[in-house]
PDB file of N, CA and C in Angstrom:
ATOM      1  N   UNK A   1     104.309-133.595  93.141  1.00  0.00           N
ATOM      2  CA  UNK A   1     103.940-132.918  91.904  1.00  0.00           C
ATOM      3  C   UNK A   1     102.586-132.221  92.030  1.00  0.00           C
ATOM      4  N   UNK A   2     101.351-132.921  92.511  1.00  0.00           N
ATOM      5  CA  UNK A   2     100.369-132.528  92.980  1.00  0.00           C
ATOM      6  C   UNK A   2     100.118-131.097  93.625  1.00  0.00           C
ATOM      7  N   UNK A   3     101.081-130.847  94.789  1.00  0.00           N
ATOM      8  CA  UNK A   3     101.476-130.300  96.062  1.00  0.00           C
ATOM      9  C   UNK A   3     101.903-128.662  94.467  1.00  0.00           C
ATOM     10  N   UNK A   4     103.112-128.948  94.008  1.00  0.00           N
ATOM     11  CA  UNK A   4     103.483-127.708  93.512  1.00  0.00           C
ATOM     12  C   UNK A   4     102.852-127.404  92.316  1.00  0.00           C
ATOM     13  N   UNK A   5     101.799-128.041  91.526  1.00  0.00           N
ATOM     14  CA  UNK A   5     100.425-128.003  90.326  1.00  0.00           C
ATOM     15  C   UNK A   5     100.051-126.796  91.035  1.00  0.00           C
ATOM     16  N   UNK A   6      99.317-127.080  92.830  1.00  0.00           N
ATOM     17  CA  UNK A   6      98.280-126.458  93.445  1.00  0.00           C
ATOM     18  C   UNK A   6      99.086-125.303  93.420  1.00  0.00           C
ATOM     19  N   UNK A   7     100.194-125.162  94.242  1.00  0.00           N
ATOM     20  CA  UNK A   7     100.876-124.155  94.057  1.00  0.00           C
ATOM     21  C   UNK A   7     100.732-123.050  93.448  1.00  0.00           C
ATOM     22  N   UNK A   8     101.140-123.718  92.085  1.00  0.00           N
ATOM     23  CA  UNK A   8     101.350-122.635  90.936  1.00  0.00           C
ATOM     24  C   UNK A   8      99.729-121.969  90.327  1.00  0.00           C
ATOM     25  N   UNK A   9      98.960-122.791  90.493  1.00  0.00           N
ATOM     26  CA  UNK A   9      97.415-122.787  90.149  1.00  0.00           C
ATOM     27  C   UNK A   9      96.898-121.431  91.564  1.00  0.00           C
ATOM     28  N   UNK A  10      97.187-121.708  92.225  1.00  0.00           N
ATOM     29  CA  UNK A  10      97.105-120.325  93.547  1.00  0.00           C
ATOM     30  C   UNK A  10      97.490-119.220  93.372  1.00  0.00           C
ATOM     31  N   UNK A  11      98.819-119.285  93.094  1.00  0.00           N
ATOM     32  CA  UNK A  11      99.427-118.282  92.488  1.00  0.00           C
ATOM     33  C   UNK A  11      99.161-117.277  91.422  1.00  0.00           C
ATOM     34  N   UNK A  12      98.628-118.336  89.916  1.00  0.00           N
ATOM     35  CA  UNK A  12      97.908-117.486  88.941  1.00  0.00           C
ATOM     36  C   UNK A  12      96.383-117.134  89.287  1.00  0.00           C
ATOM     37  N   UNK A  13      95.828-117.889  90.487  1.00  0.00           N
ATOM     38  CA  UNK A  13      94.228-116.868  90.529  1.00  0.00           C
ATOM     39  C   UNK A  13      94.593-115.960  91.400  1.00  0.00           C
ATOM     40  N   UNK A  14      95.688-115.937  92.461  1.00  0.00           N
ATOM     41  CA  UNK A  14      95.388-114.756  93.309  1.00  0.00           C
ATOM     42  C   UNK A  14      96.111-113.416  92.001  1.00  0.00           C
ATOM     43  N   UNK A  15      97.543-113.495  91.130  1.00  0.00           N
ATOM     44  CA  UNK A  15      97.174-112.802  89.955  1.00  0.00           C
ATOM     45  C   UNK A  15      95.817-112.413  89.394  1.00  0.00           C
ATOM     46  N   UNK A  16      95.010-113.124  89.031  1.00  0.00           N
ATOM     47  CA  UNK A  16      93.490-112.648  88.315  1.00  0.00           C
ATOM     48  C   UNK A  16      92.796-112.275  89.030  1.00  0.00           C
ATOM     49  N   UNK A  17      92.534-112.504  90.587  1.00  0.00           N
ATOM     50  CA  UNK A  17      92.192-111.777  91.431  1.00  0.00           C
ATOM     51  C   UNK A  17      92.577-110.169  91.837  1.00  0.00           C
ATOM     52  N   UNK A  18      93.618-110.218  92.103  1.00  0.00           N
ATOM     53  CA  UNK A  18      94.341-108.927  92.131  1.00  0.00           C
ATOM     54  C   UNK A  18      94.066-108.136  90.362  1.00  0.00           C
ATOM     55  N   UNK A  19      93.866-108.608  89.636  1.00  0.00           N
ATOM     56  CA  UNK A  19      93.380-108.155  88.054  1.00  0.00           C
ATOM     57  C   UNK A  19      92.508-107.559  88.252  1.00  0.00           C
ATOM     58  N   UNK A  20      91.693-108.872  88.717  1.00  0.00           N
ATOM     59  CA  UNK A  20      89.909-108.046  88.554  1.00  0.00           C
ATOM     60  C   UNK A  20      89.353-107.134  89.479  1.00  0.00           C
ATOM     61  N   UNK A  21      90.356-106.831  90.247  1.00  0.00           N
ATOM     62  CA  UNK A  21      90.388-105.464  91.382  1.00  0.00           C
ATOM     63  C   UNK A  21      90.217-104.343  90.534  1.00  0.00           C
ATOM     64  N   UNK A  22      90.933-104.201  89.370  1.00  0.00           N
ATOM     65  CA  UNK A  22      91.000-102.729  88.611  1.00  0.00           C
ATOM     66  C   UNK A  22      90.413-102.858  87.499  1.00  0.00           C
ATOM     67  N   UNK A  23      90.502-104.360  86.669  1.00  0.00           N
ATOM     68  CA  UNK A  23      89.932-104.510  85.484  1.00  0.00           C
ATOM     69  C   UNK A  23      88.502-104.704  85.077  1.00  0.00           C
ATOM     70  N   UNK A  24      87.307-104.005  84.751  1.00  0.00           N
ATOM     71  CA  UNK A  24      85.866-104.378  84.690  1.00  0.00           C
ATOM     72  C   UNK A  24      85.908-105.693  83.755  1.00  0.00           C
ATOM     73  N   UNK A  25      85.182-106.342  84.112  1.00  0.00           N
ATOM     74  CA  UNK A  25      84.700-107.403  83.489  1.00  0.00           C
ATOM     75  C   UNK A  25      85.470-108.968  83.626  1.00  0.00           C
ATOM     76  N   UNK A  26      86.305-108.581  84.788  1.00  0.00           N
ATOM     77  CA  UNK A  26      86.966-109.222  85.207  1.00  0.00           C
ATOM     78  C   UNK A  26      86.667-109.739  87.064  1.00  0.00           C
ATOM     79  N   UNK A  27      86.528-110.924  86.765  1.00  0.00           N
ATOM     80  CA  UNK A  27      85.722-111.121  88.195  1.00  0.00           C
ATOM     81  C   UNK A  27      86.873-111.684  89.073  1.00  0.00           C
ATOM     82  N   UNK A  28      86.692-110.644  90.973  1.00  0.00           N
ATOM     83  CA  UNK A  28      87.498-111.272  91.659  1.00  0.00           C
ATOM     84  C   UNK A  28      86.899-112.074  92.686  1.00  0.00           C
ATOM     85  N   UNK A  29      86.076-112.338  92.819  1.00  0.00           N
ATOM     86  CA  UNK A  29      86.037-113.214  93.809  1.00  0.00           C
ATOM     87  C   UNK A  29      86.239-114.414  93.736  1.00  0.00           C
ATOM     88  N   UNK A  30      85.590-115.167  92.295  1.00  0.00           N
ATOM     89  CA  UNK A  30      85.724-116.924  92.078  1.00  0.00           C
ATOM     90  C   UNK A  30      87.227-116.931  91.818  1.00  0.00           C
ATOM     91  N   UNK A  31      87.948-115.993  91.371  1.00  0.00           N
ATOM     92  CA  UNK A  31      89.190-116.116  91.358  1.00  0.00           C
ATOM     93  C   UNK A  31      90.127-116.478  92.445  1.00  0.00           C
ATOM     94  N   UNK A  32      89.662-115.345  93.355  1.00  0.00           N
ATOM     95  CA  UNK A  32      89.600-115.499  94.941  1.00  0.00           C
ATOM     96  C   UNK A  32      89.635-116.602  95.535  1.00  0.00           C
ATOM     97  N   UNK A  33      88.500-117.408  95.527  1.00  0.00           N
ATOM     98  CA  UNK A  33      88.172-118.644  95.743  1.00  0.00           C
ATOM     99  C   UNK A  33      88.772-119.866  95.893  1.00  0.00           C
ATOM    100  N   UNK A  34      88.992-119.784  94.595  1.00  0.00           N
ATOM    101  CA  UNK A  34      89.580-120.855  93.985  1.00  0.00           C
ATOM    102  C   UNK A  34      91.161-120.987  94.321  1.00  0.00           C
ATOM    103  N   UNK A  35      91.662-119.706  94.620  1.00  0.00           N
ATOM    104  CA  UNK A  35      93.012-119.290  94.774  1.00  0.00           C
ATOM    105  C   UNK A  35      93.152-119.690  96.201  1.00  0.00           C
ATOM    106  N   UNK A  36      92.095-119.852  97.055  1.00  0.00           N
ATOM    107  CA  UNK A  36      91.953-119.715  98.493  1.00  0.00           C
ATOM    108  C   UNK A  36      92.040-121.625  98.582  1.00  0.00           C
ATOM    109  N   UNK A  37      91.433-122.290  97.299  1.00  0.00           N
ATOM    110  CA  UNK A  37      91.511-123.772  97.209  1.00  0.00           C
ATOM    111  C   UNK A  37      92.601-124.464  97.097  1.00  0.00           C
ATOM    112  N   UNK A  38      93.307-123.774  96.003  1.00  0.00           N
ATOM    113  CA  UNK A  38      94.553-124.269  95.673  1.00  0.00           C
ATOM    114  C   UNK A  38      95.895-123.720  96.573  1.00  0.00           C
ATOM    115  N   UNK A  39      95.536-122.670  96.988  1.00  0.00           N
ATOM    116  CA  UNK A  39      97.136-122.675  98.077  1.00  0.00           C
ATOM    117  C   UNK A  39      96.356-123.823  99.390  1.00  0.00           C
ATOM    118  N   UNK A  40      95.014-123.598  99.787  1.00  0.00           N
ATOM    119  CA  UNK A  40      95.023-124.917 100.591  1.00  0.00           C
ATOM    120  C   UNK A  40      95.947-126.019 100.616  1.00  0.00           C
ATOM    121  N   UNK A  41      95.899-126.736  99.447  1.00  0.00           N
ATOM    122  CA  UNK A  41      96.490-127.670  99.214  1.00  0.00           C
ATOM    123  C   UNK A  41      97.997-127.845  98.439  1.00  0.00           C
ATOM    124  N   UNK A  42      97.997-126.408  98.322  1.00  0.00           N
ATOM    125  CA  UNK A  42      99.648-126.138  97.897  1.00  0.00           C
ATOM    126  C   UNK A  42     101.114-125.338  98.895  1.00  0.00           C
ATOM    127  N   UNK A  43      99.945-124.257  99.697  1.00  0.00           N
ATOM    128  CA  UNK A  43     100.786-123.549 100.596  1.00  0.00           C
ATOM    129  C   UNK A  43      99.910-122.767 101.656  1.00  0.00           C
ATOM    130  N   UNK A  44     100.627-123.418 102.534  1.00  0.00           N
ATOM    131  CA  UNK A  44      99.828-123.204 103.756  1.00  0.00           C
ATOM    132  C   UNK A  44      99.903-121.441 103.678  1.00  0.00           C
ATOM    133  N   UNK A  45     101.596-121.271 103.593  1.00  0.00           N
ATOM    134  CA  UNK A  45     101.575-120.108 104.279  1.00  0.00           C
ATOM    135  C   UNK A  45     100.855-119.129 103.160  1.00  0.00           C
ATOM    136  N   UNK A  46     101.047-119.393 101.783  1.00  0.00           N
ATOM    137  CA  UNK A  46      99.836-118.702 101.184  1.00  0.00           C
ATOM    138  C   UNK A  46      98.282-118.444 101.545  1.00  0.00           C
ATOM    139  N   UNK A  47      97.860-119.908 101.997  1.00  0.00           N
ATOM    140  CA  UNK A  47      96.868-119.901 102.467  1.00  0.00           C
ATOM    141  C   UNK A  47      96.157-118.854 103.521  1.00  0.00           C
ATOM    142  N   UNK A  48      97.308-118.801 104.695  1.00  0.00           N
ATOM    143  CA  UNK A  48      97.257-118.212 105.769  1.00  0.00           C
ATOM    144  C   UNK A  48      97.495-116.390 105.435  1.00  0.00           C
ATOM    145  N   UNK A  49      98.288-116.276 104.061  1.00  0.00           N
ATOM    146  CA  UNK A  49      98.371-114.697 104.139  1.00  0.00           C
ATOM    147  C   UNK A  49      96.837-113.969 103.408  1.00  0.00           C
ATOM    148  N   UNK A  50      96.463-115.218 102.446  1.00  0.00           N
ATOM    149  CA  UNK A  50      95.122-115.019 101.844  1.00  0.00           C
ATOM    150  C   UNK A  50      94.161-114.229 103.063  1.00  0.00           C
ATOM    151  N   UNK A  51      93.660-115.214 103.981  1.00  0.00           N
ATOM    152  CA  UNK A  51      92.540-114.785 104.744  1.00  0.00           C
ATOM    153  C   UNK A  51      93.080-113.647 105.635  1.00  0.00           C
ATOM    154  N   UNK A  52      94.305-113.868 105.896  1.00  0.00           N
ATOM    155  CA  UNK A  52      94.749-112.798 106.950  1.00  0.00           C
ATOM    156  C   UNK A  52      94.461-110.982 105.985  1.00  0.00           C
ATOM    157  N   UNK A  53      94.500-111.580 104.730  1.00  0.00           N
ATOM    158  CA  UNK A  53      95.045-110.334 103.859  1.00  0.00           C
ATOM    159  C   UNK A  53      93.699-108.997 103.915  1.00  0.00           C
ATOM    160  N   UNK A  54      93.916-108.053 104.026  1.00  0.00           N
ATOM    161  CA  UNK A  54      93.090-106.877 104.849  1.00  0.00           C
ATOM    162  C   UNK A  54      92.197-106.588 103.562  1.00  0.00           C
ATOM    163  N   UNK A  55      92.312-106.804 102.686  1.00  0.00           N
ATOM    164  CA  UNK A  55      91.242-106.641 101.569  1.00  0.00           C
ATOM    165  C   UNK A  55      90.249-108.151 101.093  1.00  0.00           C
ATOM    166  N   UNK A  56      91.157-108.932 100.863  1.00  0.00           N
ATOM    167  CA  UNK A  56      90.670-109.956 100.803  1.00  0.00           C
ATOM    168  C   UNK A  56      90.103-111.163 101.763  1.00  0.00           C
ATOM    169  N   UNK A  57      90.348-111.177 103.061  1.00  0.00           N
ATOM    170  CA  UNK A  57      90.254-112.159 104.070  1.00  0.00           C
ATOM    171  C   UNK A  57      88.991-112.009 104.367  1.00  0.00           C
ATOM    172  N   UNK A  58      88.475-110.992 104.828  1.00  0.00           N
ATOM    173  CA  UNK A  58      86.938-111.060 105.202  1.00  0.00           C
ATOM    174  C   UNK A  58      86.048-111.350 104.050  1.00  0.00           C
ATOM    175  N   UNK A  59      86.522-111.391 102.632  1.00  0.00           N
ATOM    176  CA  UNK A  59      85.591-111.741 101.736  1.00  0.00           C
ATOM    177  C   UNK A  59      85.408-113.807 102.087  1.00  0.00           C
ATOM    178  N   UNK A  60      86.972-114.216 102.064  1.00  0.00           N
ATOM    179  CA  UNK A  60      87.070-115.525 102.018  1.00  0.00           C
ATOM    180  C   UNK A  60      86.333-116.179 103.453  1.00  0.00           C
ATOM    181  N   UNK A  61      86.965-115.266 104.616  1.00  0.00           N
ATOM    182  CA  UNK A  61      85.865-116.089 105.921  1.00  0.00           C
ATOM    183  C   UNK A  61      84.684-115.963 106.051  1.00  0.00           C
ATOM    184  N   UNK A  62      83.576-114.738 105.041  1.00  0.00           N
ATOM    185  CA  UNK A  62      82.576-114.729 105.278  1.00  0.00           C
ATOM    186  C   UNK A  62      82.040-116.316 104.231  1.00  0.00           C
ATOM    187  N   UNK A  63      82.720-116.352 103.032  1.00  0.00           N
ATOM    188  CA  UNK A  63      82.234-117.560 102.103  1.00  0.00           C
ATOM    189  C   UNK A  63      82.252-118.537 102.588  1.00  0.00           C
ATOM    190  N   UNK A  64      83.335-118.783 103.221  1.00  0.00           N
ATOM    191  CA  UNK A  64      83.544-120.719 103.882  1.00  0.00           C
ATOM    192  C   UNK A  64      83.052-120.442 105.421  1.00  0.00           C
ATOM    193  N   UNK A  65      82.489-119.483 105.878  1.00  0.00           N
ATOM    194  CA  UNK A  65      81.738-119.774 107.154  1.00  0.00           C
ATOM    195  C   UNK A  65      80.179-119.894 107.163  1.00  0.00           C
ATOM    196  N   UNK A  66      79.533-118.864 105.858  1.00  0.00           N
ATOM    197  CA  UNK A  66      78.064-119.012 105.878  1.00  0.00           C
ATOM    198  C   UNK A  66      77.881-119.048 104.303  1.00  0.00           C
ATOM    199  N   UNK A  67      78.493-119.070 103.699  1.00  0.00           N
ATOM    200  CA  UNK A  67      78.322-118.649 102.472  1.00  0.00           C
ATOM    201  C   UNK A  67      77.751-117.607 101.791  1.00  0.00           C
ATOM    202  N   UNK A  68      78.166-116.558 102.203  1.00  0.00           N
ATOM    203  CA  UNK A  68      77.433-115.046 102.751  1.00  0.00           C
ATOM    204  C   UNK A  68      78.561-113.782 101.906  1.00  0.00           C
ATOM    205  N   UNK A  69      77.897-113.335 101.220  1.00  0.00           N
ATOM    206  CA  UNK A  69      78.664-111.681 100.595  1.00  0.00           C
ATOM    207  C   UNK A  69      78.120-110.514 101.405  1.00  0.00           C
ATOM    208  N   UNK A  70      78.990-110.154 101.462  1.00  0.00           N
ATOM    209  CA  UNK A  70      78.942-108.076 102.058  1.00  0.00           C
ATOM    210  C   UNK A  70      78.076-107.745 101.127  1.00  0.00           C
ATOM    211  N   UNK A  71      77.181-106.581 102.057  1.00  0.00           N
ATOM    212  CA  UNK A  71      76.310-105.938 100.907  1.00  0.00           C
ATOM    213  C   UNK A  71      77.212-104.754 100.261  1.00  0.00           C
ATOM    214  N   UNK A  72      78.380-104.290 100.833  1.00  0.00           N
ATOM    215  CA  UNK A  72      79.590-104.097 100.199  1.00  0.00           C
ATOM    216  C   UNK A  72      80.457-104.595  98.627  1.00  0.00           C
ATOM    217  N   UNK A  73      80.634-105.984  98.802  1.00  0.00           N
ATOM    218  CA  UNK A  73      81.228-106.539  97.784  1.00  0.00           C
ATOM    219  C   UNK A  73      79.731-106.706  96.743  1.00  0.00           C
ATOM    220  N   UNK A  74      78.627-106.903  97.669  1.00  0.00           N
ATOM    221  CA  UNK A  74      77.609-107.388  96.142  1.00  0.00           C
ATOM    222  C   UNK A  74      77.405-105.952  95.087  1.00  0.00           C
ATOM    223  N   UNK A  75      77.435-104.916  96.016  1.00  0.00           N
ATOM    224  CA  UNK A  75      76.699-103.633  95.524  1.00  0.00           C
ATOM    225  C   UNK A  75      78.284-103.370  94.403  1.00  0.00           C
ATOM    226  N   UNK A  76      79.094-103.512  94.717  1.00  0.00           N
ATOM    227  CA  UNK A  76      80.543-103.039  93.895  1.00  0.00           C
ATOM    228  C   UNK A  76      80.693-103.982  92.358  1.00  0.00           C
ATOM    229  N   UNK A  77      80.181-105.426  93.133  1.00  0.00           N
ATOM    230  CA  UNK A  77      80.545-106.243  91.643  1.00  0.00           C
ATOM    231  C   UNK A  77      79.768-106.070  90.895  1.00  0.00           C
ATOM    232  N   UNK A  78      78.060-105.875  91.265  1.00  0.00           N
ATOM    233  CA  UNK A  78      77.213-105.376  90.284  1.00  0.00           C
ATOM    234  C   UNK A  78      76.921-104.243  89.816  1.00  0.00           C
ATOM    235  N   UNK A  79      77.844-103.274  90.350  1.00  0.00           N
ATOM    236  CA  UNK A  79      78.100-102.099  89.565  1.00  0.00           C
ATOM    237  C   UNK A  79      79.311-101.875  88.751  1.00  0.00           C
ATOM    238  N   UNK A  80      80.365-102.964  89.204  1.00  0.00           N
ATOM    239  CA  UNK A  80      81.035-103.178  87.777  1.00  0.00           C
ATOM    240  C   UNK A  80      80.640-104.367  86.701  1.00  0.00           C
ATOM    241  N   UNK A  81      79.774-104.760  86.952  1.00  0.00           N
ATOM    242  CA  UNK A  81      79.400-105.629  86.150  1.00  0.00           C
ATOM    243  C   UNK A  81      78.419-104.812  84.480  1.00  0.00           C
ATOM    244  N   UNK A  82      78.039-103.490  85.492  1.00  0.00           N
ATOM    245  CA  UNK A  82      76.692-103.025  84.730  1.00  0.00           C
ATOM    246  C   UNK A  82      77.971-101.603  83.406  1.00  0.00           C
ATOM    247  N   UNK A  83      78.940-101.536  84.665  1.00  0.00           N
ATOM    248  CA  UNK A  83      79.994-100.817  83.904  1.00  0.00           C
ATOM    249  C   UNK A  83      80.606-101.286  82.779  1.00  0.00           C
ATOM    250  N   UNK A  84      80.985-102.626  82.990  1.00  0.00           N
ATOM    251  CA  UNK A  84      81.662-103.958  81.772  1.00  0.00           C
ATOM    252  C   UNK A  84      80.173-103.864  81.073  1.00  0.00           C
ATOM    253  N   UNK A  85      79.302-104.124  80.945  1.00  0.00           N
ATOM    254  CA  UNK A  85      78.159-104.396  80.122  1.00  0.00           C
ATOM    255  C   UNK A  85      77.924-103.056  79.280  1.00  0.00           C
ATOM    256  N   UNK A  86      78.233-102.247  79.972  1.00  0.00           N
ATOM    257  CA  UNK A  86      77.766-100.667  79.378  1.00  0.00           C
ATOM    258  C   UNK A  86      79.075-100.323  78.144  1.00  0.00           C
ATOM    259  N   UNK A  87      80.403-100.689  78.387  1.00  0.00           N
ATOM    260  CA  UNK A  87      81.376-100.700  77.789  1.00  0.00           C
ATOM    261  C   UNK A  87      81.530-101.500  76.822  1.00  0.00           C
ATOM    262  N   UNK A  88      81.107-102.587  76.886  1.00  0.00           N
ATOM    263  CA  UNK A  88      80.693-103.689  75.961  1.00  0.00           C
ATOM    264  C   UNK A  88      79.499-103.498  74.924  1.00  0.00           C
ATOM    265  N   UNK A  89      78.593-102.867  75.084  1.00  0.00           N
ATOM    266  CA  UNK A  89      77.324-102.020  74.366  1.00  0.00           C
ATOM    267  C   UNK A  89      78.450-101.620  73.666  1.00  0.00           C
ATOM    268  N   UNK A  90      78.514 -99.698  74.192  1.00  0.00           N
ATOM    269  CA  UNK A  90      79.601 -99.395  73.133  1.00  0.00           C
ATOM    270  C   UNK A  90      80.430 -99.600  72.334  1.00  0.00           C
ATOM    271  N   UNK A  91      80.918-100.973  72.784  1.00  0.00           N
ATOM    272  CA  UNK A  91      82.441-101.335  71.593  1.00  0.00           C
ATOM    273  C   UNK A  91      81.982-102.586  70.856  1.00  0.00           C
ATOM    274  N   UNK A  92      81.474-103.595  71.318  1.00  0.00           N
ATOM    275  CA  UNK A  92      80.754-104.950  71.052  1.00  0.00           C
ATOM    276  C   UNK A  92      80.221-104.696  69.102  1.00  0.00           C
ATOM    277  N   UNK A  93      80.571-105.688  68.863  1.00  0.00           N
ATOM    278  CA  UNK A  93      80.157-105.711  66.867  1.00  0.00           C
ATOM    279  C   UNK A  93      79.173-106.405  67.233  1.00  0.00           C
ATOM    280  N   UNK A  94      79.446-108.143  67.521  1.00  0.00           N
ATOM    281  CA  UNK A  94      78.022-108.848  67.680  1.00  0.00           C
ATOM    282  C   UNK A  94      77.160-108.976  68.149  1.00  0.00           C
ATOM    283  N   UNK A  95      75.647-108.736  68.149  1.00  0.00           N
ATOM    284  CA  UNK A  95      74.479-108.783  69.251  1.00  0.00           C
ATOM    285  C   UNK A  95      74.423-110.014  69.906  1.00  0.00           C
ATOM    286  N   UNK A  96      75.146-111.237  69.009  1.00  0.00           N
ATOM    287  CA  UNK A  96      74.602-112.306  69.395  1.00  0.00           C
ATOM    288  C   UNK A  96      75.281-112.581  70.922  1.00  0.00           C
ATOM    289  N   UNK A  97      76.571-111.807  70.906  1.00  0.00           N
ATOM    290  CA  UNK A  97      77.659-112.056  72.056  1.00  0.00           C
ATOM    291  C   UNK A  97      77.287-111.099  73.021  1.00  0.00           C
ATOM    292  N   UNK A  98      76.869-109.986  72.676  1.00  0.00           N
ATOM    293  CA  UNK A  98      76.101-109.173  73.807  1.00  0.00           C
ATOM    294  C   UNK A  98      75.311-110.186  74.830  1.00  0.00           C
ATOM    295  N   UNK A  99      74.314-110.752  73.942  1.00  0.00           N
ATOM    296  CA  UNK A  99      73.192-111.313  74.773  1.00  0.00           C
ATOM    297  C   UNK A  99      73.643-112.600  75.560  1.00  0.00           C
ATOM    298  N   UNK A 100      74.763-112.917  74.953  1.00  0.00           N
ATOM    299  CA  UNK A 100      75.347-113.974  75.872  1.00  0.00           C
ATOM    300  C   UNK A 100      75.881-113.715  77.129  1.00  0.00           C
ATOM    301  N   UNK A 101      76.759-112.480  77.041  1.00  0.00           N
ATOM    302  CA  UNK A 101      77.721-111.814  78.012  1.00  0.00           C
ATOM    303  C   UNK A 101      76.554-111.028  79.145  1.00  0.00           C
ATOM    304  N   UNK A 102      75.234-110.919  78.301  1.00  0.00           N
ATOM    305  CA  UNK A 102      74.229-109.760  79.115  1.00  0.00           C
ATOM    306  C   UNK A 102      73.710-111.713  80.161  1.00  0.00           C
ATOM    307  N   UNK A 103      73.104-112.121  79.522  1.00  0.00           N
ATOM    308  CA  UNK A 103      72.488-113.694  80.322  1.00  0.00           C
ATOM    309  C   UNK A 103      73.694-113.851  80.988  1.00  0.00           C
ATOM    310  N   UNK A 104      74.814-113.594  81.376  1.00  0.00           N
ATOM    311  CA  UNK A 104      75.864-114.046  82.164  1.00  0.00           C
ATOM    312  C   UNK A 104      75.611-113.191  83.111  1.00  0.00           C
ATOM    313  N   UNK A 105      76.161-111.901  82.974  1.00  0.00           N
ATOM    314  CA  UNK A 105      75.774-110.938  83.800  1.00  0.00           C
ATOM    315  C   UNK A 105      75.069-111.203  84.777  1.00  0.00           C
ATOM    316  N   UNK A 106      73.448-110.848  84.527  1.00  0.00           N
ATOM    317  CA  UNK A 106      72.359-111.147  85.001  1.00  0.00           C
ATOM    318  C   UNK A 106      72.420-112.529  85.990  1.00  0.00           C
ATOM    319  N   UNK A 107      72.789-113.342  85.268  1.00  0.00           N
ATOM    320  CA  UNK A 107      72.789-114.820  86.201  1.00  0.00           C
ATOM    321  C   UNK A 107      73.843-114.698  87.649  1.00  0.00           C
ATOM    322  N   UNK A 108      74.794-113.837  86.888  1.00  0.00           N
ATOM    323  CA  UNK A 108      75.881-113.436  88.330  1.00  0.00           C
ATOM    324  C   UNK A 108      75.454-112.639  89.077  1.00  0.00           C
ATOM    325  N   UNK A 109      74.419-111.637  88.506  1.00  0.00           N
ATOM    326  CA  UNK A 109      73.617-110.686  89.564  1.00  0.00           C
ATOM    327  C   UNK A 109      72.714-111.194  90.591  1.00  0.00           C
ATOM    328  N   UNK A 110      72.193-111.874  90.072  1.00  0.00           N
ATOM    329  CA  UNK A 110      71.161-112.787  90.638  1.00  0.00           C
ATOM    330  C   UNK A 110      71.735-113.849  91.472  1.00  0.00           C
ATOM    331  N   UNK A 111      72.638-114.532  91.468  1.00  0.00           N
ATOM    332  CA  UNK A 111      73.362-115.467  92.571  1.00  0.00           C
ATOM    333  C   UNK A 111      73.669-114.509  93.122  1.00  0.00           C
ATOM    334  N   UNK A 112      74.270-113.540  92.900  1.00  0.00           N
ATOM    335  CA  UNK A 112      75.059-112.139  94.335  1.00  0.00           C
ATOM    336  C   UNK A 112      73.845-111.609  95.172  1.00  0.00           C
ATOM    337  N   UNK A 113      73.146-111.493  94.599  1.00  0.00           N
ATOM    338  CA  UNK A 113      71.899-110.817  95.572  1.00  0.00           C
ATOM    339  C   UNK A 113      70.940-112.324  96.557  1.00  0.00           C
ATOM    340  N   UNK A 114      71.452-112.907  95.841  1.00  0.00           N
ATOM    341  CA  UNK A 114      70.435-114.312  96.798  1.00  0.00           C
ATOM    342  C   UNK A 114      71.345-114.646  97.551  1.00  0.00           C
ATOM    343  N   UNK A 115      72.462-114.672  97.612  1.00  0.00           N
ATOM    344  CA  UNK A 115      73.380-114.998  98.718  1.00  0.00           C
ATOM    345  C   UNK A 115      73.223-113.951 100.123  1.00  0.00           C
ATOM    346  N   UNK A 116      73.210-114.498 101.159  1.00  0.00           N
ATOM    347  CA  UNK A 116      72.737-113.732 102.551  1.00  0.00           C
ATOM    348  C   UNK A 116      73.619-113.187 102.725  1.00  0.00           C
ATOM    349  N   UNK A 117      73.648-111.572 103.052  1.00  0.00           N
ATOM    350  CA  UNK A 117      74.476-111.202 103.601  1.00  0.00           C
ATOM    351  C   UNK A 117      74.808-112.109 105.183  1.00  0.00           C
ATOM    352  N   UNK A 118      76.730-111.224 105.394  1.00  0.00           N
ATOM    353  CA  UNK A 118      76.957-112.104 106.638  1.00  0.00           C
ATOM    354  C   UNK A 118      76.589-111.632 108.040  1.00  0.00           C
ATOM    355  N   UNK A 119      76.644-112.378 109.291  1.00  0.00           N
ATOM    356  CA  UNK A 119      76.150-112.607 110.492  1.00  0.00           C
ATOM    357  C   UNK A 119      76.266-110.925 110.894  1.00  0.00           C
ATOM    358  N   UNK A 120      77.642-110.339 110.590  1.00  0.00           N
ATOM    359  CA  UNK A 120      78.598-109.518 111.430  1.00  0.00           C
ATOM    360  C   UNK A 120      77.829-108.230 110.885  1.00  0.00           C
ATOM    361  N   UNK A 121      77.147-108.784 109.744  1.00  0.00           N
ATOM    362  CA  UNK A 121      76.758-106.879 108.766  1.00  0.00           C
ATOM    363  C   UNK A 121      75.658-106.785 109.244  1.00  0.00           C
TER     364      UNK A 121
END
């Protein structure tokens, strides 16, 4: 039961992953991640098409080898991040949720840029 939970739990982040490819404000990498956790322990061969996969694999072997982002992936998420924030200005009613969603932001900017880029870049 365990085994097909993980499964199905893999399945819906590499969905939200593949989401937050096109959707702003939608984040792919922890999706990524996590998706990369749960087919671990649910499907190998998921597992194995994850890292192999030509968009996504070098994000996942640079994380579980140094814990390291492309200055590639950092420069992209924080420019959709600033895109979702800018879109959110515009449409957003409450300030109070702005400033929540803006302190999120920021805190995700700030872990992306302190993380080392990897060995290979």
């Amino acid at each position: 039961m365990a085994r097909f939970a993980a499964l199905i739990l893999a399945y819906l982040f590499v969905g939200l992953a593949f989401i937050g490819v096109f959707l702003p404000g939608l984040p792919t990498v922890p999706f990524l991640l996590l998706a990369a956790w749960f087919a671990a322990r649910g499907s190998e061969k998921l597992h194995r098409w994850l890292y192999a996969h030509p968009t996504f694999g070098q994000l996942l072997i640079d994380w579980e080898r140094e814990k390291a982002v492309s200055r590639k992936a950092k420069v992209l998420a924080i420019v959709m991040l600033i895109a979702s924030w800018l879109f959110m200005y515009w449409r957003l009613g409450p300030h109070w949720l702005l400033l929540v969603i803006s302190i999120t932001f920021v805190s995700v900017s700030i872990f992306l840029i302190t993380r080392p880029l990897p060995s290979r870049s």
